[in-house]
PDB file of N, CA and C in Angstrom:
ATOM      1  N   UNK A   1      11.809  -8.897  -6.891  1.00  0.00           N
ATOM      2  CA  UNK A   1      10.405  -8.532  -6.851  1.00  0.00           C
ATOM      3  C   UNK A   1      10.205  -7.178  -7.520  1.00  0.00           C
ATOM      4  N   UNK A   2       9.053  -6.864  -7.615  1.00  0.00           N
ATOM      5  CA  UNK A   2       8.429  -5.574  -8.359  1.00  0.00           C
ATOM      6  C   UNK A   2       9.132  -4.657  -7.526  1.00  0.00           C
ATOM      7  N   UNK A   3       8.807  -4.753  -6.239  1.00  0.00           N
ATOM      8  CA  UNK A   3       8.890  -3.568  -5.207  1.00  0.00           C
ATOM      9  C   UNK A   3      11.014  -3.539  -5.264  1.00  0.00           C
ATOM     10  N   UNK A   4      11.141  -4.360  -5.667  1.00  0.00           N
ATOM     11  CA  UNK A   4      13.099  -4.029  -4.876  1.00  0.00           C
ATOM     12  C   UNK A   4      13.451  -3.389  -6.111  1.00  0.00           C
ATOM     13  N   UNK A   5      13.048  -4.311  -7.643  1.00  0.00           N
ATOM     14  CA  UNK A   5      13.353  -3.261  -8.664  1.00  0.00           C
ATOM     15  C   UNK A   5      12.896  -1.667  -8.892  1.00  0.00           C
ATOM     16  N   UNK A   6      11.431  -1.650  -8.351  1.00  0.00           N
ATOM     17  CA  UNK A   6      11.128   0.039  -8.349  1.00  0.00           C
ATOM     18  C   UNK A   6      12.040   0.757  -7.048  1.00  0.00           C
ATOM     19  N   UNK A   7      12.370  -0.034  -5.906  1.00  0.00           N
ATOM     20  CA  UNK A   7      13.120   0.983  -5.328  1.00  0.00           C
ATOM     21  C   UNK A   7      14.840   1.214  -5.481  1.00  0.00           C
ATOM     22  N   UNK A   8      15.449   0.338  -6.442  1.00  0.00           N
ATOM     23  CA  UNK A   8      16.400   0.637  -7.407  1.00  0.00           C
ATOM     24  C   UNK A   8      16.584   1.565  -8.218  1.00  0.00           C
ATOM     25  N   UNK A   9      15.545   1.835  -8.736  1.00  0.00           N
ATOM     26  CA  UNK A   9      15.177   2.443  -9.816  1.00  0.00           C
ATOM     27  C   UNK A   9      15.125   3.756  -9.350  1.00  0.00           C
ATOM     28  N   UNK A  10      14.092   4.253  -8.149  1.00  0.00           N
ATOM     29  CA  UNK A  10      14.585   5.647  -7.464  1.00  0.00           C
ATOM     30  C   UNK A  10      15.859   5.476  -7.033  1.00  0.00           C
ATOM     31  N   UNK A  11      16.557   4.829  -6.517  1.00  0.00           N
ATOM     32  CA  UNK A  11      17.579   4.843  -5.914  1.00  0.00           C
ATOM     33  C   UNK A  11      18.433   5.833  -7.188  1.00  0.00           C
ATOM     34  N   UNK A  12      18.634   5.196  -7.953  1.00  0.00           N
ATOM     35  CA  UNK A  12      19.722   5.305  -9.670  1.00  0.00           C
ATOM     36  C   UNK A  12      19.002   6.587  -9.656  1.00  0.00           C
ATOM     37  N   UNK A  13      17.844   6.935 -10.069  1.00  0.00           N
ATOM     38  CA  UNK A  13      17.314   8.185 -10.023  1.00  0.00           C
ATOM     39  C   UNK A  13      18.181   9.285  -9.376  1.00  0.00           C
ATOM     40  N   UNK A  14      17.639   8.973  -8.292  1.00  0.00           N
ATOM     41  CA  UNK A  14      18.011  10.267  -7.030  1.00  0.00           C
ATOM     42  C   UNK A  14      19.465  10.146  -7.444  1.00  0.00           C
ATOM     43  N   UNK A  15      20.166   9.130  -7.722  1.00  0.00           N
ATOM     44  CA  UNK A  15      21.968   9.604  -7.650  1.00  0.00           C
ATOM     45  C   UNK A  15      22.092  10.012  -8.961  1.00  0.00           C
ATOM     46  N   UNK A  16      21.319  10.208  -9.865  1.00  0.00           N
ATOM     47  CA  UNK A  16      21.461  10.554 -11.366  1.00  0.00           C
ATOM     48  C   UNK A  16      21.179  11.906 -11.092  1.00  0.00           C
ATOM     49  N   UNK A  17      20.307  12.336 -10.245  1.00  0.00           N
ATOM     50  CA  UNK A  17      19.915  13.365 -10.245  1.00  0.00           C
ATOM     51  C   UNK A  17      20.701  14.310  -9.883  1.00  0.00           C
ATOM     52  N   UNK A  18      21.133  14.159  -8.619  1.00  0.00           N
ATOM     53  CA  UNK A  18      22.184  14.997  -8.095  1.00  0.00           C
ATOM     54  C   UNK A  18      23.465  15.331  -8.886  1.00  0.00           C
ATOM     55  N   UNK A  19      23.855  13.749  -9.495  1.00  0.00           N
ATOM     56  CA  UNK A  19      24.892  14.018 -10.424  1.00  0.00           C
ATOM     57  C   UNK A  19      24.451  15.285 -11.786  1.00  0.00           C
ATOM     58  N   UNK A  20      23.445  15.276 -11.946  1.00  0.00           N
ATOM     59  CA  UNK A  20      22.329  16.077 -13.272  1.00  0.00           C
ATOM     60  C   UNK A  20      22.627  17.187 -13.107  1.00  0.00           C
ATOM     61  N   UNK A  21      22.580  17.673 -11.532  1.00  0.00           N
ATOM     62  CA  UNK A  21      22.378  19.028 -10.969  1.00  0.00           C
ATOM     63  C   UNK A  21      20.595  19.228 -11.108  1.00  0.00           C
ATOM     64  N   UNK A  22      19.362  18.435 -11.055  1.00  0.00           N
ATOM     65  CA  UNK A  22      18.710  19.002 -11.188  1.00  0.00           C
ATOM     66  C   UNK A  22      18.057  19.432 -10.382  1.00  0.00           C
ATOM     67  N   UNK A  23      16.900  20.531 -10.030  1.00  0.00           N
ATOM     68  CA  UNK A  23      16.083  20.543  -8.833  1.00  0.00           C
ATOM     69  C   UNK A  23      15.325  19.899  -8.217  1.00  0.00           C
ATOM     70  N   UNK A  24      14.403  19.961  -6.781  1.00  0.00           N
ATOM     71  CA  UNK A  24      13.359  19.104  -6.412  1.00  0.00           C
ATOM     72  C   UNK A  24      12.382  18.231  -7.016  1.00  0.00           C
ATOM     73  N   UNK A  25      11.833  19.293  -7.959  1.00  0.00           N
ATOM     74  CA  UNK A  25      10.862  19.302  -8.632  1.00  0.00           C
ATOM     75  C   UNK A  25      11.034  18.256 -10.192  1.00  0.00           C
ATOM     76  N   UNK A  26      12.258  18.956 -10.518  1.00  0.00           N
ATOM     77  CA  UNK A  26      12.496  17.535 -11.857  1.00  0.00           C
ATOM     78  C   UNK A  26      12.769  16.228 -11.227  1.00  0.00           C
ATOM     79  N   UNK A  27      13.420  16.078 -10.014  1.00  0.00           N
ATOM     80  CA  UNK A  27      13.756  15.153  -9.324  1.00  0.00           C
ATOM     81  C   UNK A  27      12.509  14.275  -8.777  1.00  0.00           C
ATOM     82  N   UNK A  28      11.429  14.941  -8.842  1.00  0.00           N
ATOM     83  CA  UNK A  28      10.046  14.327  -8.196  1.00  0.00           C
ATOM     84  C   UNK A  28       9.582  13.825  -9.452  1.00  0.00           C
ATOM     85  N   UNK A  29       9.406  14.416 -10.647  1.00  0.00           N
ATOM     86  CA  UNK A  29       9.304  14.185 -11.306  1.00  0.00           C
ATOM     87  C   UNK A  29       9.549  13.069 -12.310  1.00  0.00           C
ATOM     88  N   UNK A  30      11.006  13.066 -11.889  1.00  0.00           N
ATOM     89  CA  UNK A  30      11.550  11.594 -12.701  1.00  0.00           C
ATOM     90  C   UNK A  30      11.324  10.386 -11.661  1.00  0.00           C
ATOM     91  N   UNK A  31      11.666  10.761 -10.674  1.00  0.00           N
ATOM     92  CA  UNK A  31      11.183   9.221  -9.684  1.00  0.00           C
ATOM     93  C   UNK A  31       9.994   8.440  -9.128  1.00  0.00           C
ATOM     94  N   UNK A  32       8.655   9.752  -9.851  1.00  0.00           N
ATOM     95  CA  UNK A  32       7.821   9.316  -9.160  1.00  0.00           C
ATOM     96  C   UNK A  32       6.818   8.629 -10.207  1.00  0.00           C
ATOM     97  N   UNK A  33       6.987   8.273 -11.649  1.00  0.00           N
ATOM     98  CA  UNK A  33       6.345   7.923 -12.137  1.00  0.00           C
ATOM     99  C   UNK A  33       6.472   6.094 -11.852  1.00  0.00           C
ATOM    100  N   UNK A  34       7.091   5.599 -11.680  1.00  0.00           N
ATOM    101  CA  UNK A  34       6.966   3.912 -11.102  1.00  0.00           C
ATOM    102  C   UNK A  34       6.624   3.682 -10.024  1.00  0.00           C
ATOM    103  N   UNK A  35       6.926   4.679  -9.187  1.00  0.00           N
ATOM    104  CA  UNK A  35       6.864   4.557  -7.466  1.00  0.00           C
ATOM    105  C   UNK A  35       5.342   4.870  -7.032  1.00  0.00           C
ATOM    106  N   UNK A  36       4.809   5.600  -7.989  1.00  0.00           N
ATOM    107  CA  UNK A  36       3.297   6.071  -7.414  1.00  0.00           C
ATOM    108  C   UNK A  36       2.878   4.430  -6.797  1.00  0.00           C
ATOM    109  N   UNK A  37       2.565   3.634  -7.183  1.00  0.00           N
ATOM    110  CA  UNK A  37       1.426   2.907  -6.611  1.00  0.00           C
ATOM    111  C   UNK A  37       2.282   2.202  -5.465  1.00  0.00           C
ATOM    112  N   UNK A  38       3.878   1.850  -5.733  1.00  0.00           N
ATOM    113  CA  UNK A  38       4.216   1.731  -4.280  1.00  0.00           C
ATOM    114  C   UNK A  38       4.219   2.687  -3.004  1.00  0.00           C
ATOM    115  N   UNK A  39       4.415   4.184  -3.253  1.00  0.00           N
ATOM    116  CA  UNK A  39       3.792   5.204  -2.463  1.00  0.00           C
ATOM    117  C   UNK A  39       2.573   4.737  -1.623  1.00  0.00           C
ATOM    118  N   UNK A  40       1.244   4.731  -2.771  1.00  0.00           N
ATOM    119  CA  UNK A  40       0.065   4.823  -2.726  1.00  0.00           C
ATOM    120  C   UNK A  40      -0.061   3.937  -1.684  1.00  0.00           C
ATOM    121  N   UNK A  41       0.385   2.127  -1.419  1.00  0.00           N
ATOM    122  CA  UNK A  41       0.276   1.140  -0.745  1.00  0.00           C
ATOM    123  C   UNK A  41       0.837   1.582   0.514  1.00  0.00           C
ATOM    124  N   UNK A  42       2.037   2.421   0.659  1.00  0.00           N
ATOM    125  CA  UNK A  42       2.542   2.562   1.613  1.00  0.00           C
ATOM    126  C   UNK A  42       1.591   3.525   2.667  1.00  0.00           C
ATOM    127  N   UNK A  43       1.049   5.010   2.118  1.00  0.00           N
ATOM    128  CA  UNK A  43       0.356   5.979   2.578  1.00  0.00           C
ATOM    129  C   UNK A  43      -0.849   5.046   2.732  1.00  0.00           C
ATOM    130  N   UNK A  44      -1.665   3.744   2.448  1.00  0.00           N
ATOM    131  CA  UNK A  44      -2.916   3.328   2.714  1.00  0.00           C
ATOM    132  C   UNK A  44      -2.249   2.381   3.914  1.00  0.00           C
ATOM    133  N   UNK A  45      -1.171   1.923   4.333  1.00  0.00           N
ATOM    134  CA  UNK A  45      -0.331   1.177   5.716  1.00  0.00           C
ATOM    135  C   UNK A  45      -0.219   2.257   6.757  1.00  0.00           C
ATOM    136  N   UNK A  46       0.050   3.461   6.228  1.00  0.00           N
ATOM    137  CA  UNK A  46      -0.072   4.247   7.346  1.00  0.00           C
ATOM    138  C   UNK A  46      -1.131   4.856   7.696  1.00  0.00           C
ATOM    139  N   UNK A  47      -2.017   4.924   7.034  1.00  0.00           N
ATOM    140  CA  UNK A  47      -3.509   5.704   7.604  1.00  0.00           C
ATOM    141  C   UNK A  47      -4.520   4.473   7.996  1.00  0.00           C
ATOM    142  N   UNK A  48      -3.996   3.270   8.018  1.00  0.00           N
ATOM    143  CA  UNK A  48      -4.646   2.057   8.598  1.00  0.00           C
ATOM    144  C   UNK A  48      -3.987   1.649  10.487  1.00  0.00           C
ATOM    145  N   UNK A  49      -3.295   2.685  10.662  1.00  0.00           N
ATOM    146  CA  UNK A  49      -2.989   3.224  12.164  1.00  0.00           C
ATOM    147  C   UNK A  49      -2.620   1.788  12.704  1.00  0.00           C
ATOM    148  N   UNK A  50      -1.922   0.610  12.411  1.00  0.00           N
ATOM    149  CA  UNK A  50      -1.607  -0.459  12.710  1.00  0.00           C
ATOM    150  C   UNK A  50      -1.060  -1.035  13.625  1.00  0.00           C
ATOM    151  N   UNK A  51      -1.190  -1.363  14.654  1.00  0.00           N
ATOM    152  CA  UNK A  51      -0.344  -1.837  16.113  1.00  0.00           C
ATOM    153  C   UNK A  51       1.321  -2.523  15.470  1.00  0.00           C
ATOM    154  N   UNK A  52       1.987  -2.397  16.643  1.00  0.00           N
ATOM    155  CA  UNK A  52       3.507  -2.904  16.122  1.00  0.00           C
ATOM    156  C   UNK A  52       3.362  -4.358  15.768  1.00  0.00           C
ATOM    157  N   UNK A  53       2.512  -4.868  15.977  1.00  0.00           N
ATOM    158  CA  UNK A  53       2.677  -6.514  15.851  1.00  0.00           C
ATOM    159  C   UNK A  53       2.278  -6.487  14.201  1.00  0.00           C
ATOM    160  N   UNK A  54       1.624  -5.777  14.099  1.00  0.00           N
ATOM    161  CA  UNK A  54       1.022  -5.961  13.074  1.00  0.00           C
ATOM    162  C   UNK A  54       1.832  -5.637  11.721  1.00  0.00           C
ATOM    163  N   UNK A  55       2.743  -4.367  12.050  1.00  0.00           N
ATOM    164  CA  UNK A  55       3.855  -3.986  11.436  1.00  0.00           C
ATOM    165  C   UNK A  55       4.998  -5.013  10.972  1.00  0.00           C
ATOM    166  N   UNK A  56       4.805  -5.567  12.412  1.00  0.00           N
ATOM    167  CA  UNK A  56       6.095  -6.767  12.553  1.00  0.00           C
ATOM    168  C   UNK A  56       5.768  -7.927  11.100  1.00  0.00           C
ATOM    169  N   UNK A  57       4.616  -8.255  10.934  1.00  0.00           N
ATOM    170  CA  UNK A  57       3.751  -9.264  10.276  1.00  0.00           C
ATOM    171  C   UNK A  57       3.795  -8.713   8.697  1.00  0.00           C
ATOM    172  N   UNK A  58       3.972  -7.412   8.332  1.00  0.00           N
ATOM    173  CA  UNK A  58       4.204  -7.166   7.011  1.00  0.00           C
ATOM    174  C   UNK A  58       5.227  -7.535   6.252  1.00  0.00           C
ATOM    175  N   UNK A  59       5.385  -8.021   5.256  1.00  0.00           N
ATOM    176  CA  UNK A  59       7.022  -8.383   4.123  1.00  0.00           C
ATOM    177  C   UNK A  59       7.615  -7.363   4.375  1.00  0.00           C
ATOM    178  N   UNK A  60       8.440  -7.697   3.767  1.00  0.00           N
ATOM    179  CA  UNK A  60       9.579  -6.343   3.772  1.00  0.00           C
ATOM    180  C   UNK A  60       9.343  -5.476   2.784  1.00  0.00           C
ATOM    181  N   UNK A  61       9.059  -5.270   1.703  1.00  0.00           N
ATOM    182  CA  UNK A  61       7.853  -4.564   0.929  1.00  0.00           C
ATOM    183  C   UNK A  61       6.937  -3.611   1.454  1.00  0.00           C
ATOM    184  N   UNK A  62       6.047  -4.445   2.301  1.00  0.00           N
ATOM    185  CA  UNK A  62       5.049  -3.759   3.109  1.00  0.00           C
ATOM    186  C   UNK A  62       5.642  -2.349   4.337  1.00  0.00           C
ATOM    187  N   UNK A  63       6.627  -3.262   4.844  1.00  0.00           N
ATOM    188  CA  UNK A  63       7.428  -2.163   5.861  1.00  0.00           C
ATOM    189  C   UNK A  63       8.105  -1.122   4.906  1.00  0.00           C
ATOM    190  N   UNK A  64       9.419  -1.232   3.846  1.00  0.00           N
ATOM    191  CA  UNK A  64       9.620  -0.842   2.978  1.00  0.00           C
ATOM    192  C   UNK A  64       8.565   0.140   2.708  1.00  0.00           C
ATOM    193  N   UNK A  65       7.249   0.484   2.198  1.00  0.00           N
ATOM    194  CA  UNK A  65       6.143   1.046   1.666  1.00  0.00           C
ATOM    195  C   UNK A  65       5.813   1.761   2.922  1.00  0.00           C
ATOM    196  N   UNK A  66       5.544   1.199   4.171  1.00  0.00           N
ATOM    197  CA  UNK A  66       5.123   2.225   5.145  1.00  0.00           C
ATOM    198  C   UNK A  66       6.223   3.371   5.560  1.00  0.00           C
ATOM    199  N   UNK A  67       7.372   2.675   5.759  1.00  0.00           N
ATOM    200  CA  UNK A  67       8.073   3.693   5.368  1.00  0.00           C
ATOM    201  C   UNK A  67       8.900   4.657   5.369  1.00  0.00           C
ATOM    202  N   UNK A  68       8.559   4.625   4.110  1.00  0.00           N
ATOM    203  CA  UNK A  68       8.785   5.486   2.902  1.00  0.00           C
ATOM    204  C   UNK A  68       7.338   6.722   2.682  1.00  0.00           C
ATOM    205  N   UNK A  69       6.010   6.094   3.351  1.00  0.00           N
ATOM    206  CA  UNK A  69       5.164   6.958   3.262  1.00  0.00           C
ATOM    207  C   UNK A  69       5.327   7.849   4.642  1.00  0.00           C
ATOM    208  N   UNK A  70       6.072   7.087   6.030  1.00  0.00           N
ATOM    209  CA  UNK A  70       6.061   8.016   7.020  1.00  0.00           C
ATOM    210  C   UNK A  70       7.127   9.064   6.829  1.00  0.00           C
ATOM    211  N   UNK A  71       7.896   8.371   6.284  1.00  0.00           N
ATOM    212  CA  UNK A  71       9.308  10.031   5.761  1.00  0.00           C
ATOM    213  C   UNK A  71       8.718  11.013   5.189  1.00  0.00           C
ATOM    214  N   UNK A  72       8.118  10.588   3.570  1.00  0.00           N
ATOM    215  CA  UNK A  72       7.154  11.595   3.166  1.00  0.00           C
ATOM    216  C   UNK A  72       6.127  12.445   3.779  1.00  0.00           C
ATOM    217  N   UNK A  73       5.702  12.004   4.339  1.00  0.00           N
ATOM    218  CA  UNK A  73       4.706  12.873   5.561  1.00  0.00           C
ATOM    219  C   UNK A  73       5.437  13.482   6.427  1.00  0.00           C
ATOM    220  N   UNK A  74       6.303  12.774   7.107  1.00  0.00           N
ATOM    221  CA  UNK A  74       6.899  14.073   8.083  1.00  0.00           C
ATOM    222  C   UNK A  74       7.732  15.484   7.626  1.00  0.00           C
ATOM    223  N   UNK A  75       8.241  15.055   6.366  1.00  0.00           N
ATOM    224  CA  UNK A  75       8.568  15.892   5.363  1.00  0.00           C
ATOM    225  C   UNK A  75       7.577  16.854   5.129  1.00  0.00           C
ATOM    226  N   UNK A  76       6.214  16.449   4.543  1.00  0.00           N
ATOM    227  CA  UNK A  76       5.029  17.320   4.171  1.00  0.00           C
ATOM    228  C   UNK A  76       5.211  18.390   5.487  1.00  0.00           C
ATOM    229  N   UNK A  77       4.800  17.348   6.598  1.00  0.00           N
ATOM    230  CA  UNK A  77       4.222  18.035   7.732  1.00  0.00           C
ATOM    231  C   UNK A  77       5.486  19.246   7.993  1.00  0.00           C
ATOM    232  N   UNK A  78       6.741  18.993   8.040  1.00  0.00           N
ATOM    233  CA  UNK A  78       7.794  19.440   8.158  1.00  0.00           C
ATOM    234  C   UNK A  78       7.608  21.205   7.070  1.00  0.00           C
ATOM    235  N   UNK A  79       7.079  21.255   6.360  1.00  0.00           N
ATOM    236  CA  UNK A  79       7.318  22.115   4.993  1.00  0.00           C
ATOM    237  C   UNK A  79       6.003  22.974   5.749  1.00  0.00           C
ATOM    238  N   UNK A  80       5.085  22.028   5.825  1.00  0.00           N
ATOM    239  CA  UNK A  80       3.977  23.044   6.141  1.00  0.00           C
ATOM    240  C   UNK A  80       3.856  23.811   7.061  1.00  0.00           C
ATOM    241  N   UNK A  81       5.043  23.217   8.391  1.00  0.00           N
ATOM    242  CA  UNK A  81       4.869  23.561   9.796  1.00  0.00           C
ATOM    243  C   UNK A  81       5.815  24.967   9.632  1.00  0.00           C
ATOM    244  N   UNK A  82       7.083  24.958   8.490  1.00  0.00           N
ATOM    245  CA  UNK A  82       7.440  26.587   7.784  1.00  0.00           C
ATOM    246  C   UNK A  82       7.155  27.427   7.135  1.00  0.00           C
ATOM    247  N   UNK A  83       6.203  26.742   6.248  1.00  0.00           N
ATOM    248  CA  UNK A  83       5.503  27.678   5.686  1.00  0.00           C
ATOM    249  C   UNK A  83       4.585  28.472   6.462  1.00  0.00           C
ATOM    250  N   UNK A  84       3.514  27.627   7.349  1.00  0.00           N
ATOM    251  CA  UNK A  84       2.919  27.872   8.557  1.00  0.00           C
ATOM    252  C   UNK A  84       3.680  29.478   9.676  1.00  0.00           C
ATOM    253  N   UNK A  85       4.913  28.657   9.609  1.00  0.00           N
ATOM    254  CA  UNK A  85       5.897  29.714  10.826  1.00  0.00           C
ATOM    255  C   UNK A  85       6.241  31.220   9.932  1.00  0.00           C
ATOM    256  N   UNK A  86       6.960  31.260   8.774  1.00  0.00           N
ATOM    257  CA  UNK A  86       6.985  31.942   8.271  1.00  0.00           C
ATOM    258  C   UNK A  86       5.475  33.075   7.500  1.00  0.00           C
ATOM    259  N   UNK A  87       4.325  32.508   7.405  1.00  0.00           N
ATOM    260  CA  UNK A  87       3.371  33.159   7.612  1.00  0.00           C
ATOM    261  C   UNK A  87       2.763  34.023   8.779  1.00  0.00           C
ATOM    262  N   UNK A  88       3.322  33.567   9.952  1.00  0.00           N
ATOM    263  CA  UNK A  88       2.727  33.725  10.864  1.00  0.00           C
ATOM    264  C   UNK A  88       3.814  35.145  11.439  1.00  0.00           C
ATOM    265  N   UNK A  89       5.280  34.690  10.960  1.00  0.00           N
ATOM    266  CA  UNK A  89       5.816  36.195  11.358  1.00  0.00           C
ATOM    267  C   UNK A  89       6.053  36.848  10.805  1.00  0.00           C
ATOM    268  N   UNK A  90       5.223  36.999   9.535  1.00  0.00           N
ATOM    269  CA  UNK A  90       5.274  38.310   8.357  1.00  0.00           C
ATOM    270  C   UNK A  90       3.953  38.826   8.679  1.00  0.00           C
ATOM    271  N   UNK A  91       2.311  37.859   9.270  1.00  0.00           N
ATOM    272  CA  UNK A  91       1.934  38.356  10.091  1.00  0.00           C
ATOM    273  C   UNK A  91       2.201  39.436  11.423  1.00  0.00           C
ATOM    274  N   UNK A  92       3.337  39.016  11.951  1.00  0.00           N
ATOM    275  CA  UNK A  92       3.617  39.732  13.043  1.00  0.00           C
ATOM    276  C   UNK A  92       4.372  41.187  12.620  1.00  0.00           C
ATOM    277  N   UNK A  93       4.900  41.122  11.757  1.00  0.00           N
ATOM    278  CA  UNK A  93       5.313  42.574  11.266  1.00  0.00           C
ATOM    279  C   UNK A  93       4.493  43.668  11.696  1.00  0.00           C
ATOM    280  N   UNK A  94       5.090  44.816  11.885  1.00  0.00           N
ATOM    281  CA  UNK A  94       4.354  46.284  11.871  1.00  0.00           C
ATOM    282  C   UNK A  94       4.154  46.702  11.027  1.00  0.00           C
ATOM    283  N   UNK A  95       2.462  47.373  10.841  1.00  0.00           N
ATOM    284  CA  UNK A  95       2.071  47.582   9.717  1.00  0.00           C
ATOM    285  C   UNK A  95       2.782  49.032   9.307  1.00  0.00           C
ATOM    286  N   UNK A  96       3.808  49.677   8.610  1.00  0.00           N
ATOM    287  CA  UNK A  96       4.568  51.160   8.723  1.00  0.00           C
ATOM    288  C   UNK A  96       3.347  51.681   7.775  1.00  0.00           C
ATOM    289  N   UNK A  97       2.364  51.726   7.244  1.00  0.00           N
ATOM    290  CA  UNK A  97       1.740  51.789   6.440  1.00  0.00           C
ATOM    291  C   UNK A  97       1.994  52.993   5.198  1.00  0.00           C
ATOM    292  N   UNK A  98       1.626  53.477   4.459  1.00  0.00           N
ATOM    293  CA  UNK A  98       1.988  53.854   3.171  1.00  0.00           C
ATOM    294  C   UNK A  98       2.631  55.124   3.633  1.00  0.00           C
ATOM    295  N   UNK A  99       3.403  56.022   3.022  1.00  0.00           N
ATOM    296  CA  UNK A  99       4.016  57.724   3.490  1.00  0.00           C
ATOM    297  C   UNK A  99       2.812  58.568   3.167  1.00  0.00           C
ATOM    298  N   UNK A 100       2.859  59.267   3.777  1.00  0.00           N
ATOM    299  CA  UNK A 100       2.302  60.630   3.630  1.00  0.00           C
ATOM    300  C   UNK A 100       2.479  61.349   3.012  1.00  0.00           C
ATOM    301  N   UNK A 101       1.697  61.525   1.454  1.00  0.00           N
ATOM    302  CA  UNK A 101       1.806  62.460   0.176  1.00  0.00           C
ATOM    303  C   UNK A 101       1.449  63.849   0.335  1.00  0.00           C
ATOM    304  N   UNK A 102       0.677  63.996   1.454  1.00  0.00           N
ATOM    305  CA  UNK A 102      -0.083  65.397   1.619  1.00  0.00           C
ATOM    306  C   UNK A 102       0.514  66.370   1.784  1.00  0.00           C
TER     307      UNK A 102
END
């Protein structure tokens, strides 16, 4: 199917990549141009808040696609919840404020 060859295809990716040495970012880069619309299907399975039966009732594709969009998100959420933390205790720093030239 469409969906087993595109997730081959990241698969070979991601191990090309690592073998590459390259970073996140080229790495997103190269895998995400086929995968977008299987992404896309997956992130519209998960914001359709679906009971387990209903989960149960999807192809394997469909589950496959959801996911793959819930990793990605907890990931997001994961990044933001440090970026978040780390804002918050450079907030907390003391302000020593500038020396005294006078």
């Amino acid at each position: 199917s469409l969906f087993a060859r595109d997730t081959m295809a990241a698969a070979r990716a991601l191990k090309a990549c690592g073998a590459l040495g390259l970073d996140e970012g080229e790495e997103a880069a190269l895998s995400m141009g086929s995968l977008r619309p299987w992404i896309d299907f997956g992130r519209e399975l998960d914001a359709a808040n679906l009971a387990e039966a209903d989960e149960r009732s999807l192809s394997c594709q469909g589950r496959d696609a959801l996911h793959v969009a819930r990793v990605l998100r907890g990931r997001k959420e994961a990044e933001e919840a440090a970026l978040s933390q780390a804002a918050r205790a450079a907030a907390a720093l003391p302000d020593l404020g500038a020396p005294d030239l006078v």
